[in-house]
N, C-alpha and C. Protein backbone atom coordinates (compact mmCIF):
# COMPACT_ATOMS: atom_id res chain seq x y z
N UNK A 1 -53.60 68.16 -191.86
CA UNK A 1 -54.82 68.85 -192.26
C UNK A 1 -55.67 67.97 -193.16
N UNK A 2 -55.00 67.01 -194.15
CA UNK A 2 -56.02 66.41 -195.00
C UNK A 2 -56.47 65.28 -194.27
N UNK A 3 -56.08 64.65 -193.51
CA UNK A 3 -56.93 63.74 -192.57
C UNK A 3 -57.72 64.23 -191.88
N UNK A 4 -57.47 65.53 -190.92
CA UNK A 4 -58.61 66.07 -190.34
C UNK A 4 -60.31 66.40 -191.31
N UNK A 5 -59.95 66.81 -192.58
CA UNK A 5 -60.99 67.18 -193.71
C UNK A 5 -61.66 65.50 -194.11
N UNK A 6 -60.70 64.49 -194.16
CA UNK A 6 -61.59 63.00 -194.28
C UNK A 6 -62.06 62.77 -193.13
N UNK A 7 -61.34 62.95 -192.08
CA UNK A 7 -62.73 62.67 -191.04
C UNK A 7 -63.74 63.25 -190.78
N UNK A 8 -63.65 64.84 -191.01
CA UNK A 8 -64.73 65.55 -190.85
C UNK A 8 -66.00 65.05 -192.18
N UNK A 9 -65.58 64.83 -193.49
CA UNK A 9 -66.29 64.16 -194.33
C UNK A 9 -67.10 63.15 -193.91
N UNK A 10 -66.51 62.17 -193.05
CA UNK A 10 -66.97 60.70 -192.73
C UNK A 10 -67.80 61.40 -192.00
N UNK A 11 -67.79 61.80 -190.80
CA UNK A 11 -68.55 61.75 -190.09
C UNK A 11 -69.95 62.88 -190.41
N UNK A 12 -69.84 64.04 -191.16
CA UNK A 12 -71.20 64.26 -191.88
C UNK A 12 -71.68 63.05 -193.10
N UNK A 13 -71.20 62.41 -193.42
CA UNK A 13 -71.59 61.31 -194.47
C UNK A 13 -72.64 60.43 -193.50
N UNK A 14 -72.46 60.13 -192.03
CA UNK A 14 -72.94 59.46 -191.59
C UNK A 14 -74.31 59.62 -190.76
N UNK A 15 -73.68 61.39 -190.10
CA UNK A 15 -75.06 61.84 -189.65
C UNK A 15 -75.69 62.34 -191.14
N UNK A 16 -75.55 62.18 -192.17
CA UNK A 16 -76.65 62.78 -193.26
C UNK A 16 -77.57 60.51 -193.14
N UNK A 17 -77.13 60.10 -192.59
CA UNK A 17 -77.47 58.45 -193.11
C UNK A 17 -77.18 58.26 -194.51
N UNK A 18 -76.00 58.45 -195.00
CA UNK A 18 -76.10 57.98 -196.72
C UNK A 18 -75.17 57.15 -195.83
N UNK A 19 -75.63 55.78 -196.65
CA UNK A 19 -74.31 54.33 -196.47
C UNK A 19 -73.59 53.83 -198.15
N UNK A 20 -72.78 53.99 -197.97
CA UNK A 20 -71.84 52.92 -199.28
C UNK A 20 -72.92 51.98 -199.93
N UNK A 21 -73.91 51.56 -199.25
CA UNK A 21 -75.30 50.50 -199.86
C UNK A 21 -75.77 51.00 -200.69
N UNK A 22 -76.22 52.04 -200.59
CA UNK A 22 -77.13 52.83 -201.35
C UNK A 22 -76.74 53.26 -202.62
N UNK A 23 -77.88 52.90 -203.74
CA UNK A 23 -77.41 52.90 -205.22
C UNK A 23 -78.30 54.29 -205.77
N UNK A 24 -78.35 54.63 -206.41
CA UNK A 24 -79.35 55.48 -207.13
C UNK A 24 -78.98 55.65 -208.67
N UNK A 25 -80.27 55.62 -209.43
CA UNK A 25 -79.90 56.03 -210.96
C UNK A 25 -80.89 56.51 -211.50
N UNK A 26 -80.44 57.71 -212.36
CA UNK A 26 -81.30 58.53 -213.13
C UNK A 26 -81.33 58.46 -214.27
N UNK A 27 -80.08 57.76 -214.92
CA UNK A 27 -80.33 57.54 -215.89
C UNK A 27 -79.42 58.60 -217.22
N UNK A 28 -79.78 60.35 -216.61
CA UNK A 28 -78.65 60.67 -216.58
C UNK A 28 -77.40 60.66 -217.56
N UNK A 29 -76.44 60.35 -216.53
CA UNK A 29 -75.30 60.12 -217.34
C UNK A 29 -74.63 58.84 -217.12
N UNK A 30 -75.60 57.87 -218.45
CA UNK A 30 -74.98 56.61 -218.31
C UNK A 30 -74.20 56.67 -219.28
N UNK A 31 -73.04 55.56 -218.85
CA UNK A 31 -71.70 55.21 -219.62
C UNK A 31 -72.34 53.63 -219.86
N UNK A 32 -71.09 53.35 -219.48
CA UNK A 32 -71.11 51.47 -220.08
C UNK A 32 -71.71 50.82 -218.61
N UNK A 33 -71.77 51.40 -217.61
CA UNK A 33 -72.74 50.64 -216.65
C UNK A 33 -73.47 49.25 -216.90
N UNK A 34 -74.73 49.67 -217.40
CA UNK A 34 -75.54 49.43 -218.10
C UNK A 34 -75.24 48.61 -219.34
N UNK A 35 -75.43 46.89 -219.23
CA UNK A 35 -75.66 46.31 -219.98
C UNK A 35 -76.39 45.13 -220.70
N UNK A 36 -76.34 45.19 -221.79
CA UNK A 36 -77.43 43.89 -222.38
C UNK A 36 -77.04 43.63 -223.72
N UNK A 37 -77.73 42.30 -224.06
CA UNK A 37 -77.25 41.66 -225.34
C UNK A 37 -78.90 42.06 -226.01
N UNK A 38 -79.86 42.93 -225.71
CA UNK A 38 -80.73 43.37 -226.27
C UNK A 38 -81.34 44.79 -226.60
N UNK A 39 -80.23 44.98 -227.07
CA UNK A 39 -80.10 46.64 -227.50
C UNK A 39 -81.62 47.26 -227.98
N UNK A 40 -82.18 46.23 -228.78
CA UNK A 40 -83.30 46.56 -229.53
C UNK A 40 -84.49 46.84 -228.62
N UNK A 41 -84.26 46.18 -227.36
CA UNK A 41 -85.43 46.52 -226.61
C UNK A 41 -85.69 47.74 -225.13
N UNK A 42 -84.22 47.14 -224.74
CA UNK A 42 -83.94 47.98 -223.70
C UNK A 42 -82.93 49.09 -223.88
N UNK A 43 -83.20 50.27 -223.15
CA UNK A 43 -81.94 51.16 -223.80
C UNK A 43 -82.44 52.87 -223.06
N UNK A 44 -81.60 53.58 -223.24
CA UNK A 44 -81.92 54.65 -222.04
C UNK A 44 -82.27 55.44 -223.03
N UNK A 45 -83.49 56.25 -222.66
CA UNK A 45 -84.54 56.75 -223.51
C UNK A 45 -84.11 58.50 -223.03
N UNK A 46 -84.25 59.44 -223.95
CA UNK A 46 -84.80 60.74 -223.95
C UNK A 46 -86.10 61.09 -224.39
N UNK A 47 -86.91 60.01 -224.79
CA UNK A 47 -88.78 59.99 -224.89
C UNK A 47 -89.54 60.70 -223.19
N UNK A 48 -89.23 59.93 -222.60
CA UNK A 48 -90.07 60.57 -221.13
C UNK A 48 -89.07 60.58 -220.31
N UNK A 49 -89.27 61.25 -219.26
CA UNK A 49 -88.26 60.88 -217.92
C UNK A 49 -88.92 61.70 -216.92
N UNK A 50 -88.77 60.99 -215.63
CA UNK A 50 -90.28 61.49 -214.27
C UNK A 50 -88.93 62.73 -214.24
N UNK A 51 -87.94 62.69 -214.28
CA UNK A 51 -86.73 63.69 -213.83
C UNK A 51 -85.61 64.07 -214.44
N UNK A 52 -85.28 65.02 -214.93
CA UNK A 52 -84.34 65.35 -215.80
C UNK A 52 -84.45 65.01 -216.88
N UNK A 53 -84.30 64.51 -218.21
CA UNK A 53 -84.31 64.16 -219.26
C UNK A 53 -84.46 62.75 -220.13
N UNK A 54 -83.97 61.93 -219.55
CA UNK A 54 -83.24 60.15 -219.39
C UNK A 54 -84.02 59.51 -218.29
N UNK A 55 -84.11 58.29 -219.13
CA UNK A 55 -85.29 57.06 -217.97
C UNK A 55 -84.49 55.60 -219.01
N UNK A 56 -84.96 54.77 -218.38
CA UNK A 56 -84.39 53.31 -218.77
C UNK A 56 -85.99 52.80 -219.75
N UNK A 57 -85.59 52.26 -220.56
CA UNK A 57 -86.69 52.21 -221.51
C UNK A 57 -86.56 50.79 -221.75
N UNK A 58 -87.68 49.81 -221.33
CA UNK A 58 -87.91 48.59 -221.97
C UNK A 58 -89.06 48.57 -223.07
N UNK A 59 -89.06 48.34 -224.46
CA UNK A 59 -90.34 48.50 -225.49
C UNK A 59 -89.64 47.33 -226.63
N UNK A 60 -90.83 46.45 -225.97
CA UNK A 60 -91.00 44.91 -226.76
C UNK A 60 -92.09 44.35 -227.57
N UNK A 61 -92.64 44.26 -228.31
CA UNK A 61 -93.28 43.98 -229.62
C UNK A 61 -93.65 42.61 -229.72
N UNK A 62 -92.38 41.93 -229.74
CA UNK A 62 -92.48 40.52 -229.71
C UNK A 62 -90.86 40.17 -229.41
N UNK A 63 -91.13 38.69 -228.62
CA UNK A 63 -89.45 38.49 -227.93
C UNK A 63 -88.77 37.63 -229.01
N UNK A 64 -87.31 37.78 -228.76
CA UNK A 64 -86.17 36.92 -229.77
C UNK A 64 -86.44 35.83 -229.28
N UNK A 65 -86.54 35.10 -230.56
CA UNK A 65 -86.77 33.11 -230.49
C UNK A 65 -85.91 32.79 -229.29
N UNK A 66 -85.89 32.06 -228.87
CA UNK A 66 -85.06 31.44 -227.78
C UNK A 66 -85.08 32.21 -226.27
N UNK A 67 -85.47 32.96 -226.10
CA UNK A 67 -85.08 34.20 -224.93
C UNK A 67 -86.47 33.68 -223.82
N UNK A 68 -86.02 33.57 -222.91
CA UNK A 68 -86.75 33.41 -221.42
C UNK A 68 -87.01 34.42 -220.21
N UNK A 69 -85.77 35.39 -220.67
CA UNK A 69 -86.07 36.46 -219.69
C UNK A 69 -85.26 37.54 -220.87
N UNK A 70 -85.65 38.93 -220.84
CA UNK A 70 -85.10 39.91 -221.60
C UNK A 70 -84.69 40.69 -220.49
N UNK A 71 -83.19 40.93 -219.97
CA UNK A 71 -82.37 41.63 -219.00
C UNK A 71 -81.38 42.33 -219.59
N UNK A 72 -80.93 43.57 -218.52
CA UNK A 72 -80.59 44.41 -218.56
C UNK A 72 -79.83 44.03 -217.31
N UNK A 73 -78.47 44.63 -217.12
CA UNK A 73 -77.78 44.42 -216.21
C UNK A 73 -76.35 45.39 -215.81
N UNK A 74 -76.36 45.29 -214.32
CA UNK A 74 -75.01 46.65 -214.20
C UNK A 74 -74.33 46.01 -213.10
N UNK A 75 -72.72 45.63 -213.60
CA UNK A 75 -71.58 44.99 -212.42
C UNK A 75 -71.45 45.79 -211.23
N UNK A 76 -71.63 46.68 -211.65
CA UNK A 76 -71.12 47.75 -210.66
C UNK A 76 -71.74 48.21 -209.45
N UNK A 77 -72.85 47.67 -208.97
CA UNK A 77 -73.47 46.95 -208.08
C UNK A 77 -73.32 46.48 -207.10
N UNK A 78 -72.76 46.79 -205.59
CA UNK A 78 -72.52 45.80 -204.49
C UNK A 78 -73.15 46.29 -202.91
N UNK A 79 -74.33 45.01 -202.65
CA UNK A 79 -74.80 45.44 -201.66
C UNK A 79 -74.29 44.04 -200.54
N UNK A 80 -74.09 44.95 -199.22
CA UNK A 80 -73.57 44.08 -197.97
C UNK A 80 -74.94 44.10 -197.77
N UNK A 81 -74.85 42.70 -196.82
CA UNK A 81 -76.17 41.77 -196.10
C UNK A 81 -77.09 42.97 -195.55
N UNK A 82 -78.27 42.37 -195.64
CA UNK A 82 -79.23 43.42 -194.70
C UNK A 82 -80.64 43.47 -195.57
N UNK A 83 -81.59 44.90 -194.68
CA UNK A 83 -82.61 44.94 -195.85
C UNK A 83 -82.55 46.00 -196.69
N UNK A 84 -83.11 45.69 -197.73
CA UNK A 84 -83.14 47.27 -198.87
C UNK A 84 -84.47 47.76 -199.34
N UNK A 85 -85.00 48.67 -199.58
CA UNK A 85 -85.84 49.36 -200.42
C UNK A 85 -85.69 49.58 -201.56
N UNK A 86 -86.59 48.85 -202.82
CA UNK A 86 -86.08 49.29 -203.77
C UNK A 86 -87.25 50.11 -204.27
N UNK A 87 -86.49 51.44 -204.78
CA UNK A 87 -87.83 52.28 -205.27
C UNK A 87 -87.82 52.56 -206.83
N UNK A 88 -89.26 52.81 -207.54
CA UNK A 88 -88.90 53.71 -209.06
C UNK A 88 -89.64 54.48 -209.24
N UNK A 89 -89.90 54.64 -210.17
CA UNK A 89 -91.05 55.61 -210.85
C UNK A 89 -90.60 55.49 -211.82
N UNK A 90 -92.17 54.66 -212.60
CA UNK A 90 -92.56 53.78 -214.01
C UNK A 90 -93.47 54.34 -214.54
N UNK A 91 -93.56 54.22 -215.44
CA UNK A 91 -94.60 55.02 -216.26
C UNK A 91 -94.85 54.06 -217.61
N UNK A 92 -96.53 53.20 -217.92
CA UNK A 92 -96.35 51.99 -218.93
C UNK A 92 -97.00 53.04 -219.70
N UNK A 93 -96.96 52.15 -220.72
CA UNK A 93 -97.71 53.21 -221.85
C UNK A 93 -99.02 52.60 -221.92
N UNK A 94 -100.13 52.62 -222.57
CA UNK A 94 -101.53 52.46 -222.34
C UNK A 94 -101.95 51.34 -222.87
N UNK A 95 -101.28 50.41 -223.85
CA UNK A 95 -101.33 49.38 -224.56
C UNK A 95 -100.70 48.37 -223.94
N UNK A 96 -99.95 48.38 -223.20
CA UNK A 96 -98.56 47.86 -222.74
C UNK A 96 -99.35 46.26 -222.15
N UNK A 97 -98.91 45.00 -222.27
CA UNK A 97 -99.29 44.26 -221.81
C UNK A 97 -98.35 43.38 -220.95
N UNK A 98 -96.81 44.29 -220.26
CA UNK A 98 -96.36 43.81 -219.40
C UNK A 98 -96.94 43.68 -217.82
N UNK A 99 -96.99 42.78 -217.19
CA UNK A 99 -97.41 42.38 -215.80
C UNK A 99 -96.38 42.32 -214.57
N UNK A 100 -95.44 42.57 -215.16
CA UNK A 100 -94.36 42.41 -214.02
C UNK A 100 -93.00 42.46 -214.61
N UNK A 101 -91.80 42.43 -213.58
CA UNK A 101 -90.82 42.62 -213.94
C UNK A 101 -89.87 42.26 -212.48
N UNK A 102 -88.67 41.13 -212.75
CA UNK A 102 -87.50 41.43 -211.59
C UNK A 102 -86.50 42.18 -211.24
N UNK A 103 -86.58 41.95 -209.82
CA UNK A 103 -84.69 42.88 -209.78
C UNK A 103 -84.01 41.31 -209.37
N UNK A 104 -82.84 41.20 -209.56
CA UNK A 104 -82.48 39.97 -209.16
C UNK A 104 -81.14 40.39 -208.60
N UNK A 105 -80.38 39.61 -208.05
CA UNK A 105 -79.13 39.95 -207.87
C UNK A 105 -78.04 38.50 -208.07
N UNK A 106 -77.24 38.78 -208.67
CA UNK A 106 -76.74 37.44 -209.67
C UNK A 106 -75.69 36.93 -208.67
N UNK A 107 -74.93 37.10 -207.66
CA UNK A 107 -74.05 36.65 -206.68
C UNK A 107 -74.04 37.00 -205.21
N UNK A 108 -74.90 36.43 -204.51
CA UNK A 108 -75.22 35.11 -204.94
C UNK A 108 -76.71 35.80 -205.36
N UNK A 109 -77.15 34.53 -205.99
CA UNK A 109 -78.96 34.84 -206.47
C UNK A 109 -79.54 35.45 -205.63
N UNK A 110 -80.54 36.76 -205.17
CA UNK A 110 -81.60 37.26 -204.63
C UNK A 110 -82.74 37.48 -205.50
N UNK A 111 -83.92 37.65 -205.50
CA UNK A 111 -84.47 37.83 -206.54
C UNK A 111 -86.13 38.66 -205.41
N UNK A 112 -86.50 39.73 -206.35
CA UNK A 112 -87.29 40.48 -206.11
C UNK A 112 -88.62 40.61 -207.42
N UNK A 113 -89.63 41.02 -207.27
CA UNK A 113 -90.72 41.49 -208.32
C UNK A 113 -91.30 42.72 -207.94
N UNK A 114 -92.04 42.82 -209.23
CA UNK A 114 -92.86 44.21 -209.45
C UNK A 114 -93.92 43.79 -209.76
N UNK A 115 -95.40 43.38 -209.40
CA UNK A 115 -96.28 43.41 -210.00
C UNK A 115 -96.82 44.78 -210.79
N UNK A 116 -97.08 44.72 -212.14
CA UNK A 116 -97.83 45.82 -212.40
C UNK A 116 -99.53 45.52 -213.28
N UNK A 117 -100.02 44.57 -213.11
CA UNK A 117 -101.15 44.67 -213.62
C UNK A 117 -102.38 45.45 -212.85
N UNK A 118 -102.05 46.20 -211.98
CA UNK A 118 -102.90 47.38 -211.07
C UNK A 118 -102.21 48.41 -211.06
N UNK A 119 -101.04 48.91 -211.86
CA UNK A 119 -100.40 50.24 -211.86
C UNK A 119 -100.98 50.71 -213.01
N UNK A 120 -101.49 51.99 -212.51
CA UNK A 120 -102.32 52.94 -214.23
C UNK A 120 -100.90 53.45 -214.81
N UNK A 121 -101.18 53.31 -216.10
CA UNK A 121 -100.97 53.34 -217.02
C UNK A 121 -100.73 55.06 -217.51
N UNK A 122 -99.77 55.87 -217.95
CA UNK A 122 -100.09 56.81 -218.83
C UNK A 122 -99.65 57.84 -218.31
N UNK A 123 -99.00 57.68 -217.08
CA UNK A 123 -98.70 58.26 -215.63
C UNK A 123 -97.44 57.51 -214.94
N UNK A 124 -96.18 58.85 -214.21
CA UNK A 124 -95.32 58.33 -213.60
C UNK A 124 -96.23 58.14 -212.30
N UNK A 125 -95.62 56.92 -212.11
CA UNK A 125 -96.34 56.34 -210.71
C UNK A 125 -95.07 55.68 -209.69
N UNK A 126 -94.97 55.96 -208.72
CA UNK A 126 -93.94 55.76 -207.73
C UNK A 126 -94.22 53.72 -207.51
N UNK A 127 -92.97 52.86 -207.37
CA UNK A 127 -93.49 51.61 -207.12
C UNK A 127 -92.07 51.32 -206.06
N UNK A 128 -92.52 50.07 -205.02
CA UNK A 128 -91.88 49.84 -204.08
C UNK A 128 -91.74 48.89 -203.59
N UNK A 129 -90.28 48.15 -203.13
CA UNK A 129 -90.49 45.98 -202.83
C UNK A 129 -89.27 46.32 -202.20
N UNK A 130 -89.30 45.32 -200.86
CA UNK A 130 -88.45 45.14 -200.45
C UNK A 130 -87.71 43.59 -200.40
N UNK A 131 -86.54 43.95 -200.18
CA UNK A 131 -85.09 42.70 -200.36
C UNK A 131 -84.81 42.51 -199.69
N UNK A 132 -83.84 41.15 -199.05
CA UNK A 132 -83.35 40.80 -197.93
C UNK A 132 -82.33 40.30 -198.53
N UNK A 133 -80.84 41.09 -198.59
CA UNK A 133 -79.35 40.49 -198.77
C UNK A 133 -78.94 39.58 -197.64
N UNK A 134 -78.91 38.54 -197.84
CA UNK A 134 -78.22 37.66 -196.58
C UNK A 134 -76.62 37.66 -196.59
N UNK A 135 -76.11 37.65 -197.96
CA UNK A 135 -74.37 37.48 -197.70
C UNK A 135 -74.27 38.86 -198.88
N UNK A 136 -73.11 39.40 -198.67
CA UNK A 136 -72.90 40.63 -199.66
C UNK A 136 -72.71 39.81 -201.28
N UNK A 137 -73.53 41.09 -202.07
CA UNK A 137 -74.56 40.33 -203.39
C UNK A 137 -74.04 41.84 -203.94
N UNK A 138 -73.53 40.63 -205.16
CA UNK A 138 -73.36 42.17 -206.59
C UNK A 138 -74.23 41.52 -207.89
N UNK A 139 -73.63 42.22 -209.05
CA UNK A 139 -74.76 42.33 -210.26
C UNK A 139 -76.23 42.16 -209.98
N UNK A 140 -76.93 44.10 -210.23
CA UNK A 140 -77.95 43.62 -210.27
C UNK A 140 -78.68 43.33 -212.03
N UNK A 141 -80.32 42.88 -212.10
CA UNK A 141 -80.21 42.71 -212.93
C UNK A 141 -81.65 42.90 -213.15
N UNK A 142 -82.57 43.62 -214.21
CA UNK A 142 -83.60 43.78 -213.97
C UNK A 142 -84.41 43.42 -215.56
N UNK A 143 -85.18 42.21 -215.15
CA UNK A 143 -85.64 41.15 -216.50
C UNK A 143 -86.96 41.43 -216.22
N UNK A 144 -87.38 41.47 -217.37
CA UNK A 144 -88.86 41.02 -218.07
C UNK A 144 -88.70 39.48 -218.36
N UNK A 145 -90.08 38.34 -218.00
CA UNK A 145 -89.75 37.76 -218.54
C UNK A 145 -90.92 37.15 -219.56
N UNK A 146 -90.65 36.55 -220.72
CA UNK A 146 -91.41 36.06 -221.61
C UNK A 146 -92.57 35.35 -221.41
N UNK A 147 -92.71 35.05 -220.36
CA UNK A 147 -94.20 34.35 -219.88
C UNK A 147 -94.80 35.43 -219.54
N UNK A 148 -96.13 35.68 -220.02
CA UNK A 148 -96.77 36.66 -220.13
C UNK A 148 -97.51 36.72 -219.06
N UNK A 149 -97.73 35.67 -217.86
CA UNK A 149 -98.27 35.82 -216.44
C UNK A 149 -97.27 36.14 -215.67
N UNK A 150 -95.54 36.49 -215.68
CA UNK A 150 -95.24 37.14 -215.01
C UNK A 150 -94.37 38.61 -215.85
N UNK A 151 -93.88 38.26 -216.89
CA UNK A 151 -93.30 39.51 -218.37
C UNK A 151 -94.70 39.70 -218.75
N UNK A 152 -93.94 39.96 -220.16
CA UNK A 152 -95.20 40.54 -221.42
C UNK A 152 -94.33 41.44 -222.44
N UNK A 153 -95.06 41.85 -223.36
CA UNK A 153 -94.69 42.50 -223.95
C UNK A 153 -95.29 43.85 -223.82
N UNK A 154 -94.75 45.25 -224.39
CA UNK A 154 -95.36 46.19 -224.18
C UNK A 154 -93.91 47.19 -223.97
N UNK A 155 -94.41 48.84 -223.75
CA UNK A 155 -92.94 49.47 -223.27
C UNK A 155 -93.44 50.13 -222.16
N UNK A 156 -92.53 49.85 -221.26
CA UNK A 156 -92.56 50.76 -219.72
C UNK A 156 -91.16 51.99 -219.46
N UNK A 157 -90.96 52.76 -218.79
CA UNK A 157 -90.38 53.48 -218.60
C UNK A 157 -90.02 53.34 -217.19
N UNK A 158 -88.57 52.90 -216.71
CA UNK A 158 -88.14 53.22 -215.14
C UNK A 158 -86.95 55.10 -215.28
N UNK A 159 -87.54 55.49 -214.11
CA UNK A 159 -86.20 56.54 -213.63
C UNK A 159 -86.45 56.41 -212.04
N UNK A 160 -85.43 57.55 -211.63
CA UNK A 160 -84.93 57.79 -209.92
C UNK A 160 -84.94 56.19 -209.22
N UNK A 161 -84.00 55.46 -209.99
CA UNK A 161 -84.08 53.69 -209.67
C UNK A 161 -83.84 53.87 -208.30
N UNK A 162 -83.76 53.66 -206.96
CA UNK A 162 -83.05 53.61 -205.93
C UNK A 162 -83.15 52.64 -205.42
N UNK A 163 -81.85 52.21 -204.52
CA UNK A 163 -81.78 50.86 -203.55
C UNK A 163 -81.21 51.46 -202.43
N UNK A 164 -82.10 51.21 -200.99
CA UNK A 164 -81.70 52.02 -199.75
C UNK A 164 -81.52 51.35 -198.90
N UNK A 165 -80.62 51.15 -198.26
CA UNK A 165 -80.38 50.22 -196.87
C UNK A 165 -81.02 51.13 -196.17
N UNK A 166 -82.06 49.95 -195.38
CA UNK A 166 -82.93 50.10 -193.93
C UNK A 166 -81.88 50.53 -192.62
């Protein structure tokens, strides 16, 4: 009987299309996921959230001497080859003079952007880029970086993070 109940599982798992690829985060109920050696900047906020309570909060002022990219990062992460969608809903604050931001993926390297110097401001706004995994790729990792033509400083708000295999 309990094998009959895992297969019956599998196989609605499959006609619903959810795949093992697919990541999602709300933000929620984070544990230790979620990490960085820059507590001060990045950090999961109860200030706004497009959904439920909790959003991922980057708010930078000015960057630590030495620092080239300010990241945030989660092991727990593993996408097989293919393409993905990555979606959010960001919300900058009105001052904010960040321009962009990556998703990267650290094994092997993939690397993705966000332009936002045409996203209004003040407002959750839905944003969207697609990836191409060529060999299966874990840690992702999502940096601001200190050059202010592609980072900046300023605070933005991500929630409903998702990564969807095509």
């Amino acid at each position: 009987m309990k094998k009959l109940a895992v297969v019956i599982a599998f196989v609605s798992l499959n006609a619903m299309n959810i795949t093992a690829q697919d990541v999602k985060f709300d933000f929620e109920n984070v544990q230790k996921e979620w990490w960085t050696k820059y507590k001060e900047i990045w950090s999961v906020s109860t200030e706004k959230a497009a959904e439920g309570t909790k959003s991922l909060k980057f708010s930078c002022g000015d960057f630590p001497a030495g620092a080239n990219n300010i990241q945030i990062q989660n092991k727990d992460v593993k996408l097989s080859p293919g393409t993905y969608t990555i979606t959010s809903k960001i919300f900058i604050e009105e001052h904010s003079k960040v321009v962009g931001f990556s998703i990267n993926l650290k094994e092997p390297f993939v690397q993705t952007g966000f332009k936002l110097n045409k996203v209004p401001t003040n407002q959750w706004v839905s944003i969207s880029e697609e990836m191409l995994v060529e060999k299966e790729a874990s840690v992702l990792i999502i940096s601001v970086s200190t050059n202010p033509k592609w980072g900046g400083t300023g605070t933005f708000y991500l929630d409903d993070f998702k990564i969807i295999s095509k």
